[in-house]
Structures are given as C-alpha cells and as structure tokens.
C-alpha atoms as a PDB file:
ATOM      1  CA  UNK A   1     158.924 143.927 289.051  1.00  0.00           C
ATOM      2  CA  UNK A   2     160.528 144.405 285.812  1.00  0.00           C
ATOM      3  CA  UNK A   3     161.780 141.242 284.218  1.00  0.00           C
ATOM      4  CA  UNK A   4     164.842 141.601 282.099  1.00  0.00           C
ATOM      5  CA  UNK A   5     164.531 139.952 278.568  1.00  0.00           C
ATOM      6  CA  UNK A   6     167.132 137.454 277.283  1.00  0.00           C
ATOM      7  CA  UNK A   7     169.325 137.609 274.335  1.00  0.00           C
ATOM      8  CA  UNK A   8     167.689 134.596 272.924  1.00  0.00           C
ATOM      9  CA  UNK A   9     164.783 136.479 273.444  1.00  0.00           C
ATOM     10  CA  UNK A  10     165.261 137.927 270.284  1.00  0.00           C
ATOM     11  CA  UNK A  11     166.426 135.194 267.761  1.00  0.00           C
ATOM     12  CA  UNK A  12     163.166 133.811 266.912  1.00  0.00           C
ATOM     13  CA  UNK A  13     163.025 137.535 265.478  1.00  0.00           C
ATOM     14  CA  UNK A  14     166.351 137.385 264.199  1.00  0.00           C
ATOM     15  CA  UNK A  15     165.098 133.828 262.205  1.00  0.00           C
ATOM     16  CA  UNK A  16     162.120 135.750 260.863  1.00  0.00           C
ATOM     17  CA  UNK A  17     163.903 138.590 259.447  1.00  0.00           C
ATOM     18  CA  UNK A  18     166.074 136.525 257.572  1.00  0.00           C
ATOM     19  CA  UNK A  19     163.434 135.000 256.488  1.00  0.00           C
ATOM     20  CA  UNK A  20     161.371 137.743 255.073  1.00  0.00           C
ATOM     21  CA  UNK A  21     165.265 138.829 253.577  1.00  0.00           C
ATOM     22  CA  UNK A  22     165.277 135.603 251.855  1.00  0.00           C
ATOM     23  CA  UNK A  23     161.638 136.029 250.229  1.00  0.00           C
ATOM     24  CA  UNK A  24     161.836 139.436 249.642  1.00  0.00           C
ATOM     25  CA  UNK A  25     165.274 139.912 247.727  1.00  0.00           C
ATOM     26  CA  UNK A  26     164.250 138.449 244.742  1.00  0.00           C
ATOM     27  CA  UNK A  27     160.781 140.215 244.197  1.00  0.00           C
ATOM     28  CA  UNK A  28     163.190 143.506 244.703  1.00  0.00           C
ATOM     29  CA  UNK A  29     165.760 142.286 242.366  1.00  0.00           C
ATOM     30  CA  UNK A  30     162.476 142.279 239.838  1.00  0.00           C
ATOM     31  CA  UNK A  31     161.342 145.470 240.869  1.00  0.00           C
ATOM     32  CA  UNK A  32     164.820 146.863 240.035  1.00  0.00           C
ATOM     33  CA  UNK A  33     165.043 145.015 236.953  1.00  0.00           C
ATOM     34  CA  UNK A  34     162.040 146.413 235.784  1.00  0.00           C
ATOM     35  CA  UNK A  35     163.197 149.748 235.989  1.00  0.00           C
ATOM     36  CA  UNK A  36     166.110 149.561 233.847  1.00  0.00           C
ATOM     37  CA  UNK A  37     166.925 149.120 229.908  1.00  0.00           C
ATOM     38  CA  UNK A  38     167.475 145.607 228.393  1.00  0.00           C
ATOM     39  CA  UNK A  39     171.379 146.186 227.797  1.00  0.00           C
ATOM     40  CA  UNK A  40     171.876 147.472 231.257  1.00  0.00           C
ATOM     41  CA  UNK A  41     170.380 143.684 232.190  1.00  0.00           C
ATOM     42  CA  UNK A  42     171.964 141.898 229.079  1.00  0.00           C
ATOM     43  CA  UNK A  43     175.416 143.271 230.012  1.00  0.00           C
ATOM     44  CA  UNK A  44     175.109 142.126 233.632  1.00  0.00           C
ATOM     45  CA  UNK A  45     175.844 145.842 235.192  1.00  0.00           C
ATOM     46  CA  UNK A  46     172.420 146.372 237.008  1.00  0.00           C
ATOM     47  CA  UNK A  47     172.742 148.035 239.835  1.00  0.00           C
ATOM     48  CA  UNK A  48     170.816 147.135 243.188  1.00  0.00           C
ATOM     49  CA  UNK A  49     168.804 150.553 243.056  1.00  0.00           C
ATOM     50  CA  UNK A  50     166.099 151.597 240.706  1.00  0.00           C
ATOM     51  CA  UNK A  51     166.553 153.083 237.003  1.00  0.00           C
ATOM     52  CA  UNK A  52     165.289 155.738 235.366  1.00  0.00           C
ATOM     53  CA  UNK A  53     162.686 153.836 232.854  1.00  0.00           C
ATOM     54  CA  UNK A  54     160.252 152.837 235.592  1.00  0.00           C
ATOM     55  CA  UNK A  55     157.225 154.804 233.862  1.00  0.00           C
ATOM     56  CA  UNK A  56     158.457 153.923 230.521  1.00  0.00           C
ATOM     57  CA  UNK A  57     158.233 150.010 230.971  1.00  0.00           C
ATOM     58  CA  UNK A  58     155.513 149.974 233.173  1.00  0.00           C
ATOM     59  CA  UNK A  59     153.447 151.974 230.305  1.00  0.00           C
ATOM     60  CA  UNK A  60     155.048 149.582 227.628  1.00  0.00           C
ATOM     61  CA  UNK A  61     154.185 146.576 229.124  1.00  0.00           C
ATOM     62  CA  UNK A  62     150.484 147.303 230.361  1.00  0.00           C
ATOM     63  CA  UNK A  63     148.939 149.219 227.503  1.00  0.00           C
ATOM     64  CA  UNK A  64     151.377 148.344 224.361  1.00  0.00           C
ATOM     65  CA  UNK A  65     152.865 144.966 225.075  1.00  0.00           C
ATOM     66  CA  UNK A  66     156.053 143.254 223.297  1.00  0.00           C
ATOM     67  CA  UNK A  67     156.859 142.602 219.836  1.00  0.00           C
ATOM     68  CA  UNK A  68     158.842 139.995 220.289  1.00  0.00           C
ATOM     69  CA  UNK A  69     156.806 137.795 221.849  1.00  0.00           C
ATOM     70  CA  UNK A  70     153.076 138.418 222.827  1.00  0.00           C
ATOM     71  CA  UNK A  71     151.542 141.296 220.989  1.00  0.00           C
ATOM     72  CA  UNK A  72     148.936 141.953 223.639  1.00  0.00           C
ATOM     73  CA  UNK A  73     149.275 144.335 226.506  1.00  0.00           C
ATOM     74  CA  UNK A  74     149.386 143.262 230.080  1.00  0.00           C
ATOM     75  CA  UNK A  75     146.289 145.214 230.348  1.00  0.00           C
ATOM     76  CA  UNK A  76     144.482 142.700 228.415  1.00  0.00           C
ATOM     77  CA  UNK A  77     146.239 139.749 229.845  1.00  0.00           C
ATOM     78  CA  UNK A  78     145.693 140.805 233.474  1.00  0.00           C
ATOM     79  CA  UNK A  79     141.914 141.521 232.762  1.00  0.00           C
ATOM     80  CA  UNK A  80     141.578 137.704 231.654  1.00  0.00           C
ATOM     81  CA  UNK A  81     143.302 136.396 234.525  1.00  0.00           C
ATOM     82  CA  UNK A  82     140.713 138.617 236.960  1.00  0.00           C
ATOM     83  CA  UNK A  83     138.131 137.260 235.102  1.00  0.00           C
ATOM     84  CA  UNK A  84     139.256 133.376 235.525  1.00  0.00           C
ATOM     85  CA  UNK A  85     139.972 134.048 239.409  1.00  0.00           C
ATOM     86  CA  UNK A  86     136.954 135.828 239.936  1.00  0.00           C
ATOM     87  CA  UNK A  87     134.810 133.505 238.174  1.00  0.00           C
ATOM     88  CA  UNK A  88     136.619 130.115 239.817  1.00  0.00           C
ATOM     89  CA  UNK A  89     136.605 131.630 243.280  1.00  0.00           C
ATOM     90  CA  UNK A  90     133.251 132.525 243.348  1.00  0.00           C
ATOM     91  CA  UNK A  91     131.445 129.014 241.391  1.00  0.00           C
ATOM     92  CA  UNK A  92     133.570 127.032 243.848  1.00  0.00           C
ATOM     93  CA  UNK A  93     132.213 129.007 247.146  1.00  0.00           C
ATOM     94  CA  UNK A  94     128.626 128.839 245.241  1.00  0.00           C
ATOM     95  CA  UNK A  95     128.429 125.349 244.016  1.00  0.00           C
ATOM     96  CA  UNK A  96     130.522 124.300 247.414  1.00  0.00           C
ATOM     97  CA  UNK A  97     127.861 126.079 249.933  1.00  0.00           C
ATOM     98  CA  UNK A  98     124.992 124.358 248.210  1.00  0.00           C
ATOM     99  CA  UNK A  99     126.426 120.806 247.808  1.00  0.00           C
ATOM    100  CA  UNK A 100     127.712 120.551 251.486  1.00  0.00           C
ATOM    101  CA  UNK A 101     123.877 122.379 252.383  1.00  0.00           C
ATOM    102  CA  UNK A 102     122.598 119.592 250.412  1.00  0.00           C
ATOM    103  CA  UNK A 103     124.860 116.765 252.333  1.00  0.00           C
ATOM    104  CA  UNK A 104     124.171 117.891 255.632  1.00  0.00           C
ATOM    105  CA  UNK A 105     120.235 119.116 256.273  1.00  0.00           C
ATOM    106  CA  UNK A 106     118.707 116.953 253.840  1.00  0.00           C
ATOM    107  CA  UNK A 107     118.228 112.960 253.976  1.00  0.00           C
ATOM    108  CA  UNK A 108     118.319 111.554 250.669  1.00  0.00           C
ATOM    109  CA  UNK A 109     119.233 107.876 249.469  1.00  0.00           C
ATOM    110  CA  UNK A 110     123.050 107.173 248.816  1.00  0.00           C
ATOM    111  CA  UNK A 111     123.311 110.824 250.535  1.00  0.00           C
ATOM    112  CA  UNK A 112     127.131 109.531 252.263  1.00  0.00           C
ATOM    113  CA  UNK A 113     128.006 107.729 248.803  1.00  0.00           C
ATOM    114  CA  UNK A 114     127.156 111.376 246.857  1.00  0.00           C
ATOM    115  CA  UNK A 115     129.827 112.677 249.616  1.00  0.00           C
ATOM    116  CA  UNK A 116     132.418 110.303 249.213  1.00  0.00           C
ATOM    117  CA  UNK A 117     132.141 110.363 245.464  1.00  0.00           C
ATOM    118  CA  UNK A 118     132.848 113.816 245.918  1.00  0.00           C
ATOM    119  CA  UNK A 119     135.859 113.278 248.295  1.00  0.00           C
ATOM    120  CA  UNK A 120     137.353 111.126 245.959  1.00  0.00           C
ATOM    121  CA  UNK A 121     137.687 113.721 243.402  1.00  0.00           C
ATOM    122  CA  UNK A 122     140.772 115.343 245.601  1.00  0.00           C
ATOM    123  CA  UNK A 123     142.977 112.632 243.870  1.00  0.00           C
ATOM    124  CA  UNK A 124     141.871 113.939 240.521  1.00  0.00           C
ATOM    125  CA  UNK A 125     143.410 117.087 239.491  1.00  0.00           C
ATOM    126  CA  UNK A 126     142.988 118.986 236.190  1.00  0.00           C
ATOM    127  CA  UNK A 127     146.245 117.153 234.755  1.00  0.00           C
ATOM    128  CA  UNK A 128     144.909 113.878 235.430  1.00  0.00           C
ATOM    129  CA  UNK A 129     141.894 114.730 233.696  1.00  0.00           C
ATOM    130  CA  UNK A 130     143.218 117.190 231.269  1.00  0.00           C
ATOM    131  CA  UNK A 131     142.183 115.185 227.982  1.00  0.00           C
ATOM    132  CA  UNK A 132     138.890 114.210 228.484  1.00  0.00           C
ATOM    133  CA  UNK A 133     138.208 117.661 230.304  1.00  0.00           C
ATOM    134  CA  UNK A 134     139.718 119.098 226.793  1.00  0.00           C
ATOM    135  CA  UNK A 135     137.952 116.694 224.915  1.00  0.00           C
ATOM    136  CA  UNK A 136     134.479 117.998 226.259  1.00  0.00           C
ATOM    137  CA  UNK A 137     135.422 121.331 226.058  1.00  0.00           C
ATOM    138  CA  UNK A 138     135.852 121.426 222.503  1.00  0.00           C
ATOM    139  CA  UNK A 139     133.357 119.207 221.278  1.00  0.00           C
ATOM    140  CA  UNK A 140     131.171 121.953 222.748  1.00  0.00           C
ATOM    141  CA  UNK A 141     133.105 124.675 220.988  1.00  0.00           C
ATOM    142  CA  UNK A 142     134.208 126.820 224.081  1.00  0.00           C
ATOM    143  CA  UNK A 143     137.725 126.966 223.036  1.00  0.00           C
ATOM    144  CA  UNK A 144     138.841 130.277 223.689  1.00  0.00           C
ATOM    145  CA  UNK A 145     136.097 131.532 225.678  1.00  0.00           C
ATOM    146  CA  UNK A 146     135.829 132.209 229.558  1.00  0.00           C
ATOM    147  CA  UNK A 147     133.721 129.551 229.808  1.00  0.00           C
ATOM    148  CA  UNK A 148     135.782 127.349 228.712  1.00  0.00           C
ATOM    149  CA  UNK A 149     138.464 128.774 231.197  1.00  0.00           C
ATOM    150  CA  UNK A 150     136.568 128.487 234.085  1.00  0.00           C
ATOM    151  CA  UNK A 151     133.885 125.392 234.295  1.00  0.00           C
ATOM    152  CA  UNK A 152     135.954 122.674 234.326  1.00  0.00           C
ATOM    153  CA  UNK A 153     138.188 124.236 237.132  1.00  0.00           C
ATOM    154  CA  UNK A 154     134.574 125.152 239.364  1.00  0.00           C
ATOM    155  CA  UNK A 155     133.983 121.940 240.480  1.00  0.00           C
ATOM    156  CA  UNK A 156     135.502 121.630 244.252  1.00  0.00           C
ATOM    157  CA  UNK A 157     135.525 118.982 246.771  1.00  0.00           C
ATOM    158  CA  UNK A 158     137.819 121.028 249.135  1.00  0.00           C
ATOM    159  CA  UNK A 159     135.072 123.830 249.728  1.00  0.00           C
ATOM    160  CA  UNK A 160     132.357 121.208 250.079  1.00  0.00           C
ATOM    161  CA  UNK A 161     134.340 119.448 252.691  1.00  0.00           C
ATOM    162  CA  UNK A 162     135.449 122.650 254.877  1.00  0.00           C
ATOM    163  CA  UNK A 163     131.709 124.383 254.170  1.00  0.00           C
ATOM    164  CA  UNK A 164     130.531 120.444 255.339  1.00  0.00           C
ATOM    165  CA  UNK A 165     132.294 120.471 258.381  1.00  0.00           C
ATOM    166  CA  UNK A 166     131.264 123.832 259.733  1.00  0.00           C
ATOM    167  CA  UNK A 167     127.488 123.097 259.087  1.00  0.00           C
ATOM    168  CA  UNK A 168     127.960 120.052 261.083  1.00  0.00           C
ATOM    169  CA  UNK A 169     129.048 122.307 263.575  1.00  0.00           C
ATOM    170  CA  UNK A 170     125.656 124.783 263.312  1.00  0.00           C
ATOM    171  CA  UNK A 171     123.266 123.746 266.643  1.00  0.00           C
ATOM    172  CA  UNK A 172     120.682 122.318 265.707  1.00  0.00           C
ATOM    173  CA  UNK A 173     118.430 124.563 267.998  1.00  0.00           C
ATOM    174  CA  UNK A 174     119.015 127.183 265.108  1.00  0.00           C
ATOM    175  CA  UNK A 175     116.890 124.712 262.980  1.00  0.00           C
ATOM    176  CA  UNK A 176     114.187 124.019 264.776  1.00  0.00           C
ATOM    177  CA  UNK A 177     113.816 128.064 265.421  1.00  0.00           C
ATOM    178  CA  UNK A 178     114.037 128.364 262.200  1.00  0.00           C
ATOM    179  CA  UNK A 179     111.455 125.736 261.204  1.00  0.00           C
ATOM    180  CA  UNK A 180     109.057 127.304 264.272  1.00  0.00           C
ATOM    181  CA  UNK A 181     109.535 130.962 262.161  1.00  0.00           C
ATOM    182  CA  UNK A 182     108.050 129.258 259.057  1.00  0.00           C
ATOM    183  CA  UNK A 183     111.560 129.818 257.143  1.00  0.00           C
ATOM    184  CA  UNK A 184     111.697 127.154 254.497  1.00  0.00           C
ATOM    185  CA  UNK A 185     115.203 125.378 253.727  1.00  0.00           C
ATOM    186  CA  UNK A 186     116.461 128.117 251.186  1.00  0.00           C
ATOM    187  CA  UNK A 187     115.208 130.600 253.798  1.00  0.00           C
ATOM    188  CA  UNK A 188     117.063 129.277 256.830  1.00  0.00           C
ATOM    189  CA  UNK A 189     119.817 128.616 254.240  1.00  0.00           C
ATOM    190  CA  UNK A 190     119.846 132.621 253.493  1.00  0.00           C
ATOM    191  CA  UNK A 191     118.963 134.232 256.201  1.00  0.00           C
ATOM    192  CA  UNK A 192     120.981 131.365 259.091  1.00  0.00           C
ATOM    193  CA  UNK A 193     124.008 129.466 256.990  1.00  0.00           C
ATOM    194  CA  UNK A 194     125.662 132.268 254.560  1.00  0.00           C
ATOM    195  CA  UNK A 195     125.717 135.141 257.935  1.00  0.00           C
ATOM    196  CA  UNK A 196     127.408 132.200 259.951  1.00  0.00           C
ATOM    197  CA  UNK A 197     129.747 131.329 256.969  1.00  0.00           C
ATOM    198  CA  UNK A 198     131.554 134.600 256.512  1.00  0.00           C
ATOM    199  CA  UNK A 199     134.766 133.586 257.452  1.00  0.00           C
ATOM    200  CA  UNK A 200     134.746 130.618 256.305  1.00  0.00           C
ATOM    201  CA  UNK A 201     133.657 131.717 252.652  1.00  0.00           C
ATOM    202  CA  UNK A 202     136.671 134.416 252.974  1.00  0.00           C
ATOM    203  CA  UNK A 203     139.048 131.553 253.616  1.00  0.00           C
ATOM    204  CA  UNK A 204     137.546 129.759 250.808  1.00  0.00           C
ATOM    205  CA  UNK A 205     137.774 132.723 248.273  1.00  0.00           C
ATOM    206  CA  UNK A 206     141.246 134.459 248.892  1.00  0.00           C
ATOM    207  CA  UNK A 207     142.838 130.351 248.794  1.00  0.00           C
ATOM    208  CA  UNK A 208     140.416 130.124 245.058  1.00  0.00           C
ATOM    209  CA  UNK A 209     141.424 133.052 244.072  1.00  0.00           C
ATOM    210  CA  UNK A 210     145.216 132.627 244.036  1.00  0.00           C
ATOM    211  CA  UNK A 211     144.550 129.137 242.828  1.00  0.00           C
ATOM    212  CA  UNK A 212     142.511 130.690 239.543  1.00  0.00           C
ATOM    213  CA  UNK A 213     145.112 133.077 239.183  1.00  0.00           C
ATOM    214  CA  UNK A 214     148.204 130.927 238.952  1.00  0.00           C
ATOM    215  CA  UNK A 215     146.686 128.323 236.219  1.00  0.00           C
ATOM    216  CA  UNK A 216     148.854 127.769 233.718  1.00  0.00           C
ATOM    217  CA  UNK A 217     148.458 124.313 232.062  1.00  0.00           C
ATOM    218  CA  UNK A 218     144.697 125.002 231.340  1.00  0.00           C
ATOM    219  CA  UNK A 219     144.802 128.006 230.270  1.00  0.00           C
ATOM    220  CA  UNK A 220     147.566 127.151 227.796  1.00  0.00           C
ATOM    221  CA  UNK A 221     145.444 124.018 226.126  1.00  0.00           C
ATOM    222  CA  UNK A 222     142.601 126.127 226.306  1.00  0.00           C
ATOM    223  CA  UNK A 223     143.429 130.025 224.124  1.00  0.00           C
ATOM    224  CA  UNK A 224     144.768 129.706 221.468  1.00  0.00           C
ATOM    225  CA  UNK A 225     144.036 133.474 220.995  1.00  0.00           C
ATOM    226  CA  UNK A 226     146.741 136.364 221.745  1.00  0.00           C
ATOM    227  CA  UNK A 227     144.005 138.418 223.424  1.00  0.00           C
ATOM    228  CA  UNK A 228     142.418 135.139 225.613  1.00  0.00           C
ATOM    229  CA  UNK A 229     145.954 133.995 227.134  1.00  0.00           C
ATOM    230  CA  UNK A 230     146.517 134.984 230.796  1.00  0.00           C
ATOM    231  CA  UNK A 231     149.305 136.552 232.547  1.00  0.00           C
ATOM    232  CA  UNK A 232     151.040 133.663 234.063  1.00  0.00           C
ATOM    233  CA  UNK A 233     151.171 132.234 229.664  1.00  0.00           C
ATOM    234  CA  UNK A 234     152.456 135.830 228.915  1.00  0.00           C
ATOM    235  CA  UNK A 235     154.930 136.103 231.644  1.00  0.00           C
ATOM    236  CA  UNK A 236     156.083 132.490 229.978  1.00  0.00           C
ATOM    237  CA  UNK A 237     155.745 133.566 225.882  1.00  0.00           C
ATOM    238  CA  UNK A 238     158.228 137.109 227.033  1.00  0.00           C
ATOM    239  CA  UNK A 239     160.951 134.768 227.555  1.00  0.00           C
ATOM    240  CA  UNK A 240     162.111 133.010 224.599  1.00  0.00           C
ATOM    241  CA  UNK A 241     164.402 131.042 223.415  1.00  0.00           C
ATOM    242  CA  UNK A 242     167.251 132.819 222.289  1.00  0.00           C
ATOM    243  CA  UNK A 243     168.456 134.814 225.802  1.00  0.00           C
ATOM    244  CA  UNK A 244     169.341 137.961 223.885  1.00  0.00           C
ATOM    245  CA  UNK A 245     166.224 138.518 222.159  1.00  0.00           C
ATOM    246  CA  UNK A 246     164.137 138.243 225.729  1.00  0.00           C
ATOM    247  CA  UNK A 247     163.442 142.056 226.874  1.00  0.00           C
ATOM    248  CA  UNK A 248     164.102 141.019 230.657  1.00  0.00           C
ATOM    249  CA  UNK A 249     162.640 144.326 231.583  1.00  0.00           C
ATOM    250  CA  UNK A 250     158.718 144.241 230.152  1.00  0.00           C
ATOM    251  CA  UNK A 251     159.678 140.614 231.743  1.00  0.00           C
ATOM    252  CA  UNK A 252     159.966 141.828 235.000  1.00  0.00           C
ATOM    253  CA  UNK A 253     157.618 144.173 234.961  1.00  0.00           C
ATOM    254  CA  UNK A 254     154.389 141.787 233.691  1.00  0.00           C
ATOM    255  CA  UNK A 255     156.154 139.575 236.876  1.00  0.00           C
ATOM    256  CA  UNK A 256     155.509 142.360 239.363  1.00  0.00           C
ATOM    257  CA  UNK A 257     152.337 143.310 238.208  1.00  0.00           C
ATOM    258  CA  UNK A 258     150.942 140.015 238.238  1.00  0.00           C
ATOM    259  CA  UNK A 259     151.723 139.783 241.802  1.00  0.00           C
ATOM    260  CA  UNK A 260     149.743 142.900 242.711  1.00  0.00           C
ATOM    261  CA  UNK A 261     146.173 141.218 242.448  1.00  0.00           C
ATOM    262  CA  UNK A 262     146.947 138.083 244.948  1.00  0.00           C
ATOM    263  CA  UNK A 263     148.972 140.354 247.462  1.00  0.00           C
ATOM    264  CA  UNK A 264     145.946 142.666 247.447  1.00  0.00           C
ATOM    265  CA  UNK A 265     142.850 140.565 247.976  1.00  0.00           C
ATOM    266  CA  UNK A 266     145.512 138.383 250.600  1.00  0.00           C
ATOM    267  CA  UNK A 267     145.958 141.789 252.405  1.00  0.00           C
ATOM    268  CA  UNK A 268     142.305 143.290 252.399  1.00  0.00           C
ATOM    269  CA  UNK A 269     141.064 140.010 253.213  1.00  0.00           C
ATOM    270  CA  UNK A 270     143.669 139.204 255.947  1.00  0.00           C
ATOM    271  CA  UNK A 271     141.732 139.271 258.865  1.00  0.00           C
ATOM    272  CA  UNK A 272     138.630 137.113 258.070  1.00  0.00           C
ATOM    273  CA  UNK A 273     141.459 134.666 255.959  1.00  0.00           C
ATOM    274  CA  UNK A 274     142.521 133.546 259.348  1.00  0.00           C
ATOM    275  CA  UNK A 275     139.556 133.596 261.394  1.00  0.00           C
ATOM    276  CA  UNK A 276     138.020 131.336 259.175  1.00  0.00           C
ATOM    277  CA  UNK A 277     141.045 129.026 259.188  1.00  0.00           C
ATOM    278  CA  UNK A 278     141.845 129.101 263.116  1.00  0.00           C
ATOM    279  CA  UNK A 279     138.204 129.787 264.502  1.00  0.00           C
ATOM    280  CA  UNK A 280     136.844 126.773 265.941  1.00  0.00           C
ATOM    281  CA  UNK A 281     133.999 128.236 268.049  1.00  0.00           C
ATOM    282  CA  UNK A 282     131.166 128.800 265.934  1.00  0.00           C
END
C-alpha cells in the first residue's frame, strides 16, 4: 500500500533550509569578499560572485601578512592557534580521565569534597580569574610562551564530570576480572577504561578543541609578541580604526581560513562526536 505524503510533510525541510540559508550567507558573503580588491569592497560594488584575486589574497594573507596592522602571516598565526587547541584539548581529556579515574575506583578521605571542589570550579571562568591567573603567570615568566597559553586554560571540571559519569556506568564485573587477571589499577585503567572511553574522549576533544581555538581574552593578556598572537587577535588587529585603512579582503580571508581547522576536526570526527554525546548504553 503506498501511502501518499502530505504537503506539510515537507516544511520541517522547508524550516531547515532556511535555516542553513540563514547561516550560510554570511560565511559566502566572506568567501566572496575575500576574493576581491579593497576598493571594489570600500566602494560598496561587490558583486555576489567571486573575483579574480582569490590566489593573490589567499597567498598575501597566509605567508606575507598586512602592513597595516599585524606584520605576521596567517601562517604563523594559525600555527599558534593549533598549538593552543591541540595542547588544551588534549591536557583537559588527560588530566580529566585521571581525576574522574581517581574519584571513582579509589576510596580516599574527603574523596566527594575533592569532587565537589572540583564542580564548583564551573562558576569560575578564565575572566573571573583572569588577574590572579595573570598574576601567576608572569611572576613565573611565561609571558609569551605556549605554556603560558595553555596551563591555566587545562584545568577542566566539565571533562571530569562527563568522564565521572560514564565510569560510574563501567560494571563492576569488569573489575573484579580485571583484579582476577593480576592487572593493577593503571593496567585495568589502560587496557579496560581508555578502549571503553572512545567516544566519549572524541566528544570531549572536538568540544576542547573549538573552545582552545576561539580564546581571545587570554591570549590577548598573554603575547605581547607579533609572532605569539593567535588568529582570532589577528582577525581583531586587521580591522582598525579608521574604516578606510582596514584591507577588508586579507580580513576576510584570515576569517575563512580560521574556520577551516574547527569545521575539519567537527567533520572527521562527526560520527564518534555524537555517539559519545547520545550513547547511553555502555
């Protein structure tokens, strides 16, 4: 029997395409902007098609830079930000998986009060924090340095809680086998916890990742160097002041290209990103 579909069938569709119309015209209106010359932008006569100096600014702005207002290349700017991602993404997961390891599987005094200490720390973000956290940093001289980009932003009680929750969901029949093996803790912790924490670690990683890359208070208190500064501060230092000395295409371009790395790891990492958001089975 074939069942014949409804009109309104098709407007939850219709509501998602106009949508993805919404968020998508602007990102093309960059795309387009970067492929044009700064009067054609200036002058407000850029078409809604793509110019001719697409290889030109693209080259400009990743391996020369600006004049005007950052003399490094987005090269050098998108390396640092990789670095800080890369670096926050992975101390979170690491520090995470061992604290909530620590939490659940072993009994220690004031083991719930080391928890909710932890917990606690949700209501203090870096801007709460930022001049003490500054403070520290360069009393210890790691002003422009990666370290001090990425320490004080390892620290997190969001991974601790979601890695705490899904070890409280481990049977504990895996223990005991474990503990009849011979494994030791770091064993069963190896060879039992990290194959069972794939998705969740994914998860963990691609939301860390996008949260190193879009820091932009830190990393402007912390480099005070041209070649430390990320690419969100060099997307901010290409427009100035004065409208008609901004070059709107290099602009547009760095804005593009610092989209790339997020999109990417989002995209490769899709699949285990929402299994280990939505999976409750374990």
């Amino acid at each position: 029997m074939v069942q014949k579909k409804s009109v309104l069938d098709f407007v939850p569709h219709l509501i998602l395409l106009a949508g993805i119309l919404v968020l998508a015209f602007p990102v093309y209106v960059a795309f387009v902007a970067s492929t044009w010359d700064a009067a054609t932008i200036s002058n407000g006569t850029m078409p809604l098609r793509p110019g001719p100096h697409f290889l030109d600014n693209y080259y400009r702005a990743i391996f020369v830079g600006t004049s005007s207002s950052t003399r490094e290349p987005v090269g050098q700017m998108m390396l640092n930000s990789l670095v800080m991602a890369l670096c926050i993404s992975l101390g979170k997961i690491a520090i995470s998986l061992i604290s909530a390891f620590a939490i659940v599987y072993f009994r220690f005094p004031f083991r719930m009060a080391a928890f909710w200490i932890i917990f606690v720390t949700l209501m203090l973000p870096v801007e709460v924090r930022i001049y003490p956290t500054y403070k520290i940093v360069a009393d210890l001289k790691l002003l422009d340095t990666f370290a001090g980009l990425t320490i004080p932003l390892i620290a997190s009680a969001t991974a601790t809680l979601l890695f705490r929750q899904f070890f409280m969901t481990v049977p504990d029949e895996l223990v005991e086998a474990s503990r009849i093996d011979g494994a030791g803790p770091m064993k069963f912790f190896k060879d039992t916890l990290l194959p069972l924490s794939i998705t969740s670690v994914a998860a963990m990683f691609v939301i860390q990742f996008i949260y190193g890359w879009n820091q932009y208070l830190w990393p402007l208190l912390i480099t005070t160097r041209d070649d430390m500064q990320t690419i969100v501060i060099g997307i901010k230092k290409m427009i100035v002041t004065q409208d008609a000395l901004t070059e709107w295409q290099l602009a547009m371009a760095t804005a593009i290209l610092a989209m790339l790395p997020p999109v990417v790891v989002v995209v490769v990492m899709q699949k285990l990103f929402v299994k280990g958001l939505t999976e409750t089975e374990k």
